[in-house]
N, C-alpha and C. Protein backbone atom coordinates (compact mmCIF):
# COMPACT_ATOMS: atom_id res chain seq x y z
N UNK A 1 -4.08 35.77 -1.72
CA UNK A 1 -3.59 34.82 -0.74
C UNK A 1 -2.26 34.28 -1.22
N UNK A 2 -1.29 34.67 -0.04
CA UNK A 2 -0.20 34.08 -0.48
C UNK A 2 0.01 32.35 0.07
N UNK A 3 0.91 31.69 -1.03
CA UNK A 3 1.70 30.72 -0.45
C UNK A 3 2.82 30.41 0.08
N UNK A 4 2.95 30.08 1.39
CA UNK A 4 4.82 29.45 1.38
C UNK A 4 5.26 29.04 0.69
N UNK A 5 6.40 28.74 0.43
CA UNK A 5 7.56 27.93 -0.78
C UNK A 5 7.31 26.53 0.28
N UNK A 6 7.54 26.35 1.34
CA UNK A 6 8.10 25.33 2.11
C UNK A 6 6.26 24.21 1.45
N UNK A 7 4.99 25.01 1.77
CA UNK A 7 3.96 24.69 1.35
C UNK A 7 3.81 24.03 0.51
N UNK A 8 4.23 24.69 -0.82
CA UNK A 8 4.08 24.34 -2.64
C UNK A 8 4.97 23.49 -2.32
N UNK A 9 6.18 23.19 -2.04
CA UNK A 9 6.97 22.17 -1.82
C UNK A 9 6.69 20.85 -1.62
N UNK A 10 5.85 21.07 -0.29
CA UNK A 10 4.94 20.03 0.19
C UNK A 10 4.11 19.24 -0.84
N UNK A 11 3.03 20.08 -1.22
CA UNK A 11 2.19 20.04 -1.89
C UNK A 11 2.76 19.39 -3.39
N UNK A 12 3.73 19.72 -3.74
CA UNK A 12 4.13 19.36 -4.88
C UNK A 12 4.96 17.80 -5.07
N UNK A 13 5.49 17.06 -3.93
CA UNK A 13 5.94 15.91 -3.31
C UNK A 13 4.94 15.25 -3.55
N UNK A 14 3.59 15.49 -2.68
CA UNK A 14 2.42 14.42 -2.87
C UNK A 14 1.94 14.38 -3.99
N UNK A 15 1.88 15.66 -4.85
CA UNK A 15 1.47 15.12 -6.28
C UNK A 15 2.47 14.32 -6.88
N UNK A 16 3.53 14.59 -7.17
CA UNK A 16 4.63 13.64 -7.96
C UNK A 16 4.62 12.31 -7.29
N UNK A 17 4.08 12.13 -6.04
CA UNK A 17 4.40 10.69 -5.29
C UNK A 17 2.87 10.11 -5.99
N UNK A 18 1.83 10.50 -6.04
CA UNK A 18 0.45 10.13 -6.35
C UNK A 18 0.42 9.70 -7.68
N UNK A 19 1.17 11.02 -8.88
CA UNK A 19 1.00 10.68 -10.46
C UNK A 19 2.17 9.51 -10.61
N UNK A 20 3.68 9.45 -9.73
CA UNK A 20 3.93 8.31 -10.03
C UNK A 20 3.47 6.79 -9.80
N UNK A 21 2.78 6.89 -8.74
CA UNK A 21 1.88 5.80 -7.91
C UNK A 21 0.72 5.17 -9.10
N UNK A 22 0.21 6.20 -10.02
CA UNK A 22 -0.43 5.97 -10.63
C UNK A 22 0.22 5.94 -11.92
N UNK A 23 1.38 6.21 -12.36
CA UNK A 23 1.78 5.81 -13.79
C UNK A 23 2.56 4.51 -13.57
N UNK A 24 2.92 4.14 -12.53
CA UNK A 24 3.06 2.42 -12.47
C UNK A 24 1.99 1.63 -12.59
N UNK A 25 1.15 1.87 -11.72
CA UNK A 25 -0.14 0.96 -11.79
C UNK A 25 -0.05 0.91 -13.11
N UNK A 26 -0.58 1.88 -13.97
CA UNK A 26 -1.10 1.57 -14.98
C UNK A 26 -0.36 1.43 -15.77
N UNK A 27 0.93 0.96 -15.99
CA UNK A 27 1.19 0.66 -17.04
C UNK A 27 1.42 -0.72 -16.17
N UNK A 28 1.34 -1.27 -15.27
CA UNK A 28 1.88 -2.46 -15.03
C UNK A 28 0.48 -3.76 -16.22
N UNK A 29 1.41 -4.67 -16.88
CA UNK A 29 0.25 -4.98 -17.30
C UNK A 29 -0.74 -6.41 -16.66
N UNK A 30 -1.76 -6.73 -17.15
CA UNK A 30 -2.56 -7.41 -16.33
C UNK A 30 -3.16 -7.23 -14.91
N UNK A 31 -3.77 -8.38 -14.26
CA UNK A 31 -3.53 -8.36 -13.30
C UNK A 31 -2.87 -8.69 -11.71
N UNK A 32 -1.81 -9.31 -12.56
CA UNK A 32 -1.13 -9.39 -11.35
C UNK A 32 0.60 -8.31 -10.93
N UNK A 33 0.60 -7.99 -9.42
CA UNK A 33 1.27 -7.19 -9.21
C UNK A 33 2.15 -7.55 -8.34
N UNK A 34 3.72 -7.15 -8.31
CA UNK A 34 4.70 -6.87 -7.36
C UNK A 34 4.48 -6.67 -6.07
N UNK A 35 4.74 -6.82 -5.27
CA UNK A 35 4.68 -6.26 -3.72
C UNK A 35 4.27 -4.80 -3.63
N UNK A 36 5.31 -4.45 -4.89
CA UNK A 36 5.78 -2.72 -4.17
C UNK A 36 4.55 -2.27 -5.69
N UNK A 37 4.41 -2.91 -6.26
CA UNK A 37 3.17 -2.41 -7.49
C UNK A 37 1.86 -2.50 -6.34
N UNK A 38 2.22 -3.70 -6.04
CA UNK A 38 0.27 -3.79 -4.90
C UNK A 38 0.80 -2.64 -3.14
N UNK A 39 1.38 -2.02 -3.42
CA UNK A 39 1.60 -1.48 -2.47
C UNK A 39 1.26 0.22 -3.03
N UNK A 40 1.89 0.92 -4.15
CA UNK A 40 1.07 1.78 -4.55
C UNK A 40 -0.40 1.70 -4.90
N UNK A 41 -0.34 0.86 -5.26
CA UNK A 41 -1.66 0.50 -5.88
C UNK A 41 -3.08 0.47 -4.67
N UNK A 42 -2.62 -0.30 -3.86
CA UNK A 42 -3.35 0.00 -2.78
C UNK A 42 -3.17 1.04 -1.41
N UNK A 43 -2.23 1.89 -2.29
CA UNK A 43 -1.67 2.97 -1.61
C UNK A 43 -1.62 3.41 0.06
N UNK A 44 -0.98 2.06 0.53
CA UNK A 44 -0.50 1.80 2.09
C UNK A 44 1.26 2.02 1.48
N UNK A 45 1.89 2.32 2.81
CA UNK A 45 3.48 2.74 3.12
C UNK A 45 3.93 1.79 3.48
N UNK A 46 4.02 0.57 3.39
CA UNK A 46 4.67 -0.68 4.02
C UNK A 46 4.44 -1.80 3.18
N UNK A 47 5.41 -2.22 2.96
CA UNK A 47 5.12 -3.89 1.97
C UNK A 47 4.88 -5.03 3.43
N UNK A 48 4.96 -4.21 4.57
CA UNK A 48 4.87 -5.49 5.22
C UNK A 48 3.21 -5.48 5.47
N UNK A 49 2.62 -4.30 5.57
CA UNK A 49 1.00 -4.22 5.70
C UNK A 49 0.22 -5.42 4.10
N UNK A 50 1.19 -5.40 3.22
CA UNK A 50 0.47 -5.89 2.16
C UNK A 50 1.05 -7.56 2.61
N UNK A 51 2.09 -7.68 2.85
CA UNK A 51 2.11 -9.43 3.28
C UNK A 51 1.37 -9.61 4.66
N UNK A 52 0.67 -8.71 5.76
CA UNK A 52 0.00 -9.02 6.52
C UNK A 52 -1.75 -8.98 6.36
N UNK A 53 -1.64 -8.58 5.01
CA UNK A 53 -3.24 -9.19 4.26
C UNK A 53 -3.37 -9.98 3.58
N UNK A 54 -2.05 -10.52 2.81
CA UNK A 54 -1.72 -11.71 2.06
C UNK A 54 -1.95 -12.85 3.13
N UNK A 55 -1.03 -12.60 4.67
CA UNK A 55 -0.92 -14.18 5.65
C UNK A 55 -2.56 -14.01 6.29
N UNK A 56 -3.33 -12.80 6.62
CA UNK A 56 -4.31 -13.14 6.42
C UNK A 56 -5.81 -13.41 6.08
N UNK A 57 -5.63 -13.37 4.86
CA UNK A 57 -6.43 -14.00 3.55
C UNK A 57 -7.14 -13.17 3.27
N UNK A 58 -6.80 -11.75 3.53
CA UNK A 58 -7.63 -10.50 2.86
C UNK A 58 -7.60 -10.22 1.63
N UNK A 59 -6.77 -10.66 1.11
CA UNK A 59 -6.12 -10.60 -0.47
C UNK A 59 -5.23 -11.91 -1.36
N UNK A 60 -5.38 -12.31 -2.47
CA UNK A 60 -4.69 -13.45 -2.49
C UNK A 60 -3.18 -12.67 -3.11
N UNK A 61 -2.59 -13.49 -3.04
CA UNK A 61 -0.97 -14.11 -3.74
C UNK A 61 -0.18 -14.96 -3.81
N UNK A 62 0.66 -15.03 -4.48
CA UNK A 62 1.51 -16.82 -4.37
C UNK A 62 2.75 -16.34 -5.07
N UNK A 63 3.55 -17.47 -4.94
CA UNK A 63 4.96 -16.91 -5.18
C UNK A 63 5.23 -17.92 -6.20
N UNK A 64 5.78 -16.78 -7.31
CA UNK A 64 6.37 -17.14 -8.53
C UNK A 64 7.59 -16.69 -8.71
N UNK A 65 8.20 -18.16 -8.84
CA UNK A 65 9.82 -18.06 -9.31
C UNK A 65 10.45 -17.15 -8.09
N UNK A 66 10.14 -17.05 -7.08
CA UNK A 66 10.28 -17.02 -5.71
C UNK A 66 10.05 -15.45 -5.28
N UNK A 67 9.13 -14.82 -6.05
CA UNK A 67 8.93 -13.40 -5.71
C UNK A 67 7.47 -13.93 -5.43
N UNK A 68 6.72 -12.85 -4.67
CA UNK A 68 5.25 -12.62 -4.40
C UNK A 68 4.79 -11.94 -5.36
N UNK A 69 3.80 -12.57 -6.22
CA UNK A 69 3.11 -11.63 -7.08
C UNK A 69 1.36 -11.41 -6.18
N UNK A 70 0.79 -10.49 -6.57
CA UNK A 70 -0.36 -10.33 -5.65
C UNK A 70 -1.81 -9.79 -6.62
N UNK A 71 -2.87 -10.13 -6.65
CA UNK A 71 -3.64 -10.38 -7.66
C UNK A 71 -4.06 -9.13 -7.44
N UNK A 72 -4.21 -8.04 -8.31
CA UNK A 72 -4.91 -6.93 -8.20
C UNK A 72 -6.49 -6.55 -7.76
N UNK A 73 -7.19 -7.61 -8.57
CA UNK A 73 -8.55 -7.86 -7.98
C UNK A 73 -8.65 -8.30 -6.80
N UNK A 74 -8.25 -8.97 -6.23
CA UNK A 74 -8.48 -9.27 -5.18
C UNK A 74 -8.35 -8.24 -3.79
N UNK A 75 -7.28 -7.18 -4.32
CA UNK A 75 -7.17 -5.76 -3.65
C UNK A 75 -8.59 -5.07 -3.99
N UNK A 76 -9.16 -4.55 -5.48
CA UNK A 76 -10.28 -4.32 -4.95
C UNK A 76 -11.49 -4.58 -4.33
N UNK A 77 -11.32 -6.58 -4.68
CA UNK A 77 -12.71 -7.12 -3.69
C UNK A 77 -12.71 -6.83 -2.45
N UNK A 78 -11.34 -6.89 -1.57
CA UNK A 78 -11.14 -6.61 -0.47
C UNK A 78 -11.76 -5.11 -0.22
N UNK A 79 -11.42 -4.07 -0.86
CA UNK A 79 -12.08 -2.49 -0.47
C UNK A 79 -12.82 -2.23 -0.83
N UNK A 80 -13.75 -3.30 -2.02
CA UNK A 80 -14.99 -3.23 -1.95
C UNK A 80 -15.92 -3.63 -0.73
N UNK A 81 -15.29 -4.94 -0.29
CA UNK A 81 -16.07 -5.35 0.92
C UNK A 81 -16.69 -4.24 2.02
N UNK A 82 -17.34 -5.05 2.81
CA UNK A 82 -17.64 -5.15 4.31
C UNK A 82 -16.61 -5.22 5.31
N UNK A 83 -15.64 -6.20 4.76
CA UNK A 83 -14.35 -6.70 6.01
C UNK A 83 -13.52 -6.27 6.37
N UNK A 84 -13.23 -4.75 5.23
CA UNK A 84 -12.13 -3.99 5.30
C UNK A 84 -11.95 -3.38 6.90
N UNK A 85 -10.23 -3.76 7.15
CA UNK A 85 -10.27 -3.13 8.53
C UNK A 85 -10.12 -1.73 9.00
């Protein structure tokens, strides 16, 4: 079975987008995260989907020194739940 180039191409984008997605997370330390850290992390395409679970109250965060930091746990209580939309 052959492959396209255009294919492996493909294919090879989502891995490098996934292992980097995941070598931020984890080295980020603790638990609290960036916008764009809780945005791989909870691996949605929009920082605005993550401030529209922040405004409402699916997830906590608060703003330090005037950035949004966003509590990591609280991303997985949320997809642990029931409430997830």
């Amino acid at each position: 079975m052959e492959i396209a180039r255009p294919d492996i191409d493909a294919l090879a984008s989502l891995v490098a987008k996934e292992v980097g997605a995941y070598i931020m997370v984890s080295l980020c330390p603790g638990r609290w995260l960036t916008l764009k850290e809780a945005m791989a992390y909870a691996k949605v395409k929009s920082v605005t989907t993550i401030k529209a679970w922040i405004e409402n109250g699916y997830i906590y965060a608060h703003k330090r020194s005037g950035q949004w930091i966003v509590d990591r746990e609280s991303i997985d209580d949320w997809y642990s739940s029931e409430k997830v939309i």
